[in-house]
Protein backbone atom coordinates (compact mmCIF):
# COMPACT_ATOMS: atom_id res chain seq x y z
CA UNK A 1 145.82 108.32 105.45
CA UNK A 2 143.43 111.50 104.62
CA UNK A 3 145.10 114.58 103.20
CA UNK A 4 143.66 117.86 104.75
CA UNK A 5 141.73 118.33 101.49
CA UNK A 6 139.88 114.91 101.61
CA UNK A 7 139.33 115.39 105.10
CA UNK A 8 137.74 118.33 104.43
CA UNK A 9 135.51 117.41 101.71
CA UNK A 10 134.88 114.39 103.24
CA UNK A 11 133.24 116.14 105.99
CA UNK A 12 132.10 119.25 103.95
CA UNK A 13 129.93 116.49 102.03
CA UNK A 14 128.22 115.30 105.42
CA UNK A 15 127.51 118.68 106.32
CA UNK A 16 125.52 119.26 103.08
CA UNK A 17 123.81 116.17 103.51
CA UNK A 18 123.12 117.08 107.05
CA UNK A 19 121.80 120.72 105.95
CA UNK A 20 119.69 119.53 102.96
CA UNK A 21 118.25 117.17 105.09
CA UNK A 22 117.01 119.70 107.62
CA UNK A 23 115.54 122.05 104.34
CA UNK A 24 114.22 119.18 102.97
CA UNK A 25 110.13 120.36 102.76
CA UNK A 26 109.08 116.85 102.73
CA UNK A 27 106.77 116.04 105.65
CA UNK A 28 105.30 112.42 107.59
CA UNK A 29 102.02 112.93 105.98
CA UNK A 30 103.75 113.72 102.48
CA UNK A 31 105.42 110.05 103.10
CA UNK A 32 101.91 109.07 104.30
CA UNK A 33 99.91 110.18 101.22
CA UNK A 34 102.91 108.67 99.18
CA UNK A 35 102.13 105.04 100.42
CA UNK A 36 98.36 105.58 100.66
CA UNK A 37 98.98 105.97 96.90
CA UNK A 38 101.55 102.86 96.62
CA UNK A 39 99.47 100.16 98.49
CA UNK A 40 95.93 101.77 96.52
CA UNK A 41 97.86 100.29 93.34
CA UNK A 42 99.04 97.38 95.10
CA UNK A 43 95.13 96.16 96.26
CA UNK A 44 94.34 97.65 92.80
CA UNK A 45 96.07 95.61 90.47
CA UNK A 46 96.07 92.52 93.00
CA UNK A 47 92.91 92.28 92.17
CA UNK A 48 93.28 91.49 88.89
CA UNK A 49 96.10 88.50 90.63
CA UNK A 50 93.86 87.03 92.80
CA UNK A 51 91.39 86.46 89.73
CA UNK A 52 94.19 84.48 87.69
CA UNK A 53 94.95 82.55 91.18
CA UNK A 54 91.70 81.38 92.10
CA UNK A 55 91.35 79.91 87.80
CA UNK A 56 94.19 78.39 88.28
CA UNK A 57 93.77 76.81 91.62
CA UNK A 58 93.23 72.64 91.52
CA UNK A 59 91.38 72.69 95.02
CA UNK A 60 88.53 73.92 95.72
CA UNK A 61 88.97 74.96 99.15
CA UNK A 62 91.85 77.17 97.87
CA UNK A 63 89.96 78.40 95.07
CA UNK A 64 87.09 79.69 97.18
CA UNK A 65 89.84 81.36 99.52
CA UNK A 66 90.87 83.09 96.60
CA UNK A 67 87.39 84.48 95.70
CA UNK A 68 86.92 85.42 99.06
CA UNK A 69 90.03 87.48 99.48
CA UNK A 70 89.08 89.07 96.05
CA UNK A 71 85.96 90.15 97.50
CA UNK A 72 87.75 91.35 100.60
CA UNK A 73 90.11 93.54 98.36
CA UNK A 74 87.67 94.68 96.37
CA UNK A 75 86.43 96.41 100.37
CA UNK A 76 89.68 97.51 101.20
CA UNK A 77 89.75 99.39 98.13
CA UNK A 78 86.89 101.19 99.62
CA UNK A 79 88.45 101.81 102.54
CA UNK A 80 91.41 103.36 101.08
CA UNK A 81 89.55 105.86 99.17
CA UNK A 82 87.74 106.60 102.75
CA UNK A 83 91.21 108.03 103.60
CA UNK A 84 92.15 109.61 100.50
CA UNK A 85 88.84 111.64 101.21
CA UNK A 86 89.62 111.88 104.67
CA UNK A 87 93.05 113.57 103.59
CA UNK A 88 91.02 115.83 101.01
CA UNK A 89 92.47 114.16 98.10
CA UNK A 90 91.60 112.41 95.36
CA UNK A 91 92.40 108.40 95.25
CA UNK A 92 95.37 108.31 93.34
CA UNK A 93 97.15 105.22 92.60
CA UNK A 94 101.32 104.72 92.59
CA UNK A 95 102.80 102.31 90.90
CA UNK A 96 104.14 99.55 93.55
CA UNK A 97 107.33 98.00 92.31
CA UNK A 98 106.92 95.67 95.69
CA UNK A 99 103.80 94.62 94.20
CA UNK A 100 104.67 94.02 90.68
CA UNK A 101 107.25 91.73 91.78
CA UNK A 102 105.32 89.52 93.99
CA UNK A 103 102.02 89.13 91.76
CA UNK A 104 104.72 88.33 88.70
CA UNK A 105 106.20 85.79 91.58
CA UNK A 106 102.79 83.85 91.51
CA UNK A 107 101.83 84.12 87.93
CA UNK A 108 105.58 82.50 87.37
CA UNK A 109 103.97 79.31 89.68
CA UNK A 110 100.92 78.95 87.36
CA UNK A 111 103.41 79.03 84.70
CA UNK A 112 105.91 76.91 85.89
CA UNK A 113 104.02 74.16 87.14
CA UNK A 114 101.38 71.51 86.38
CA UNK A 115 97.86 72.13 87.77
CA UNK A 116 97.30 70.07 91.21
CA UNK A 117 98.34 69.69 94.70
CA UNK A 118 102.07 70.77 94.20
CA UNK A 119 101.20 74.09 92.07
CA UNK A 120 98.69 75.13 94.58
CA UNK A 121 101.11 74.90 97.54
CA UNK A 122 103.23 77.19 95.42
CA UNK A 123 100.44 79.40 95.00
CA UNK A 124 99.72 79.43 98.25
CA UNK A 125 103.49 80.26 99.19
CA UNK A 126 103.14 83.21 96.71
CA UNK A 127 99.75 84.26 98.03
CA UNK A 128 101.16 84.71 101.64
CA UNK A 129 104.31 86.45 100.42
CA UNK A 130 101.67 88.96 98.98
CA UNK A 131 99.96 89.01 102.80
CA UNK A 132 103.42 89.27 104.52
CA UNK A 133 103.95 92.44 102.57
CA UNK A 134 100.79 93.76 103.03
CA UNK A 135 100.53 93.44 107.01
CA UNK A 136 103.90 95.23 107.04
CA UNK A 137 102.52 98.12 105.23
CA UNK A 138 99.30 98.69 106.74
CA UNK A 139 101.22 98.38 110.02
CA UNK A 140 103.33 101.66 108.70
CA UNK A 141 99.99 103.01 107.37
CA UNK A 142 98.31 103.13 109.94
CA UNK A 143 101.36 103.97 112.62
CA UNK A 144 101.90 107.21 110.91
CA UNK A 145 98.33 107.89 110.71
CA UNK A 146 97.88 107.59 114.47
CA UNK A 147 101.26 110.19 114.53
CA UNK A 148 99.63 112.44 112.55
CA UNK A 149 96.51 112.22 114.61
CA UNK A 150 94.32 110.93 111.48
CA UNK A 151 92.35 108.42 113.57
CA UNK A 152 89.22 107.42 111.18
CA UNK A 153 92.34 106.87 108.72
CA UNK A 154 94.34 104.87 111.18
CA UNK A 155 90.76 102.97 112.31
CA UNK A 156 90.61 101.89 108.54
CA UNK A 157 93.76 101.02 108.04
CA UNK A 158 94.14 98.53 111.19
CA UNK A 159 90.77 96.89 110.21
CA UNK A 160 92.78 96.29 106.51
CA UNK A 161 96.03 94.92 108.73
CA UNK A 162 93.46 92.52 110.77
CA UNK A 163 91.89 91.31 107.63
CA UNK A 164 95.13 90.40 105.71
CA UNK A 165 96.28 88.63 108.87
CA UNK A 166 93.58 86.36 108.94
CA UNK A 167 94.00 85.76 105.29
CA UNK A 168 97.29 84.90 106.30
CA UNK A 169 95.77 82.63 108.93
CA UNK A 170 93.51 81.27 106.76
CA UNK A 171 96.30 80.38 103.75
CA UNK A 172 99.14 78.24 106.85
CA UNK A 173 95.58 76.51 107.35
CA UNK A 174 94.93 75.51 103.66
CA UNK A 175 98.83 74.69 103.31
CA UNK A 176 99.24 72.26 105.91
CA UNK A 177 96.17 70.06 104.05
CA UNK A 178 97.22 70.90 100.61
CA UNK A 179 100.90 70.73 101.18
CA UNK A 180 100.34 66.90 102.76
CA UNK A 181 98.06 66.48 99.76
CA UNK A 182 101.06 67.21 97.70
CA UNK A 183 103.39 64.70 99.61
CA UNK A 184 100.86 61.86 98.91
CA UNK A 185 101.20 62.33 95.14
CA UNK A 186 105.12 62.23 95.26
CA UNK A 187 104.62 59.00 97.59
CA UNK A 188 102.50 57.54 94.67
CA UNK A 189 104.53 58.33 92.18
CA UNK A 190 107.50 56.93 93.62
């Protein structure tokens, strides 16, 4: 049971939570220009990930997925610091802790495994983790974009969305050959 006193702190607290809320200055596009700066690390320094990927890829197909998706980045980089200029700013990147933590994810599966079928379908997993994450925050991108009525931004930012979706698209594709290629080698070894 609550004394009077922890009753009334207890509810004093929520009131200055409430309050500081409410005086916080913060705004939607200070949030906005916060994860511009977040996901222009992320395609940043995935960049780098994708190169290590597509080396250590064993087929081909998956290889030249990599490259492509590279070369795709390397665009939505562009595109990114379309809207930073858009906003009147200057690109600045913010470290992605999201993003640190999935590219170490996939350089753990070149690591961890042999080169071949098996290692790739790991990759691939790791690869698509990286797209899951991606979609979700372009999708936030470019809904507060449209909010605050920044609609070459938002434009930009769906076309980014659409293209890691069909990167997505293309990587369940590649899986369902490579992972069966996979299966075959644990048949033969067997």
């Amino acid at each position: 049971m609550k004394t009077k006193t922890q009753s009334s702190k207890t509810s004093g607290s929520s009131k200055s939570s409430t309050r500081s809320a409410k005086n916080s200055k913060e705004t939607l596009e200070d949030i906005f220009e916060e994860t511009l700066k977040d996901i222009y690390w992320a395609e940043k320094h995935l960049t780098k990930a994708l190169t290590k990927m597509s080396k250590a890829a064993y087929n081909e197909e998956l290889r030249d997925a990599f490259d492509t998706h590279l070369e795709e980045t390397e665009m939505q980089i562009g595109k990114l610091e379309k809207c930073f200029e858009l906003l009147g700013k200057k690109p600045v990147a913010k470290k992605c802790e999201a993003m640190e933590g999935l590219i170490k994810e996939g350089e753990e599966q070149i690591e961890e495994h042999e080169e071949g079928h098996a290692r790739d379908a790991a990759l691939i997993g790791a690869a698509q983790k990286v797209e899951h994450y991606e979609i979700s925050a372009y999708g936030t991108l470019r809904t507060m974009a449209n909010v605050l009525g920044m609609t070459q931004c938002a434009e930009l930012l769906e076309e980014i969305k659409d293209e890691e979706a069909e990167t997505d698209v293309k990587l369940t594709e590649l899986a369902e050959k490579i992972n069966l290629l996979a299966c075959e080698v644990d048949e033969e070894e067997v």
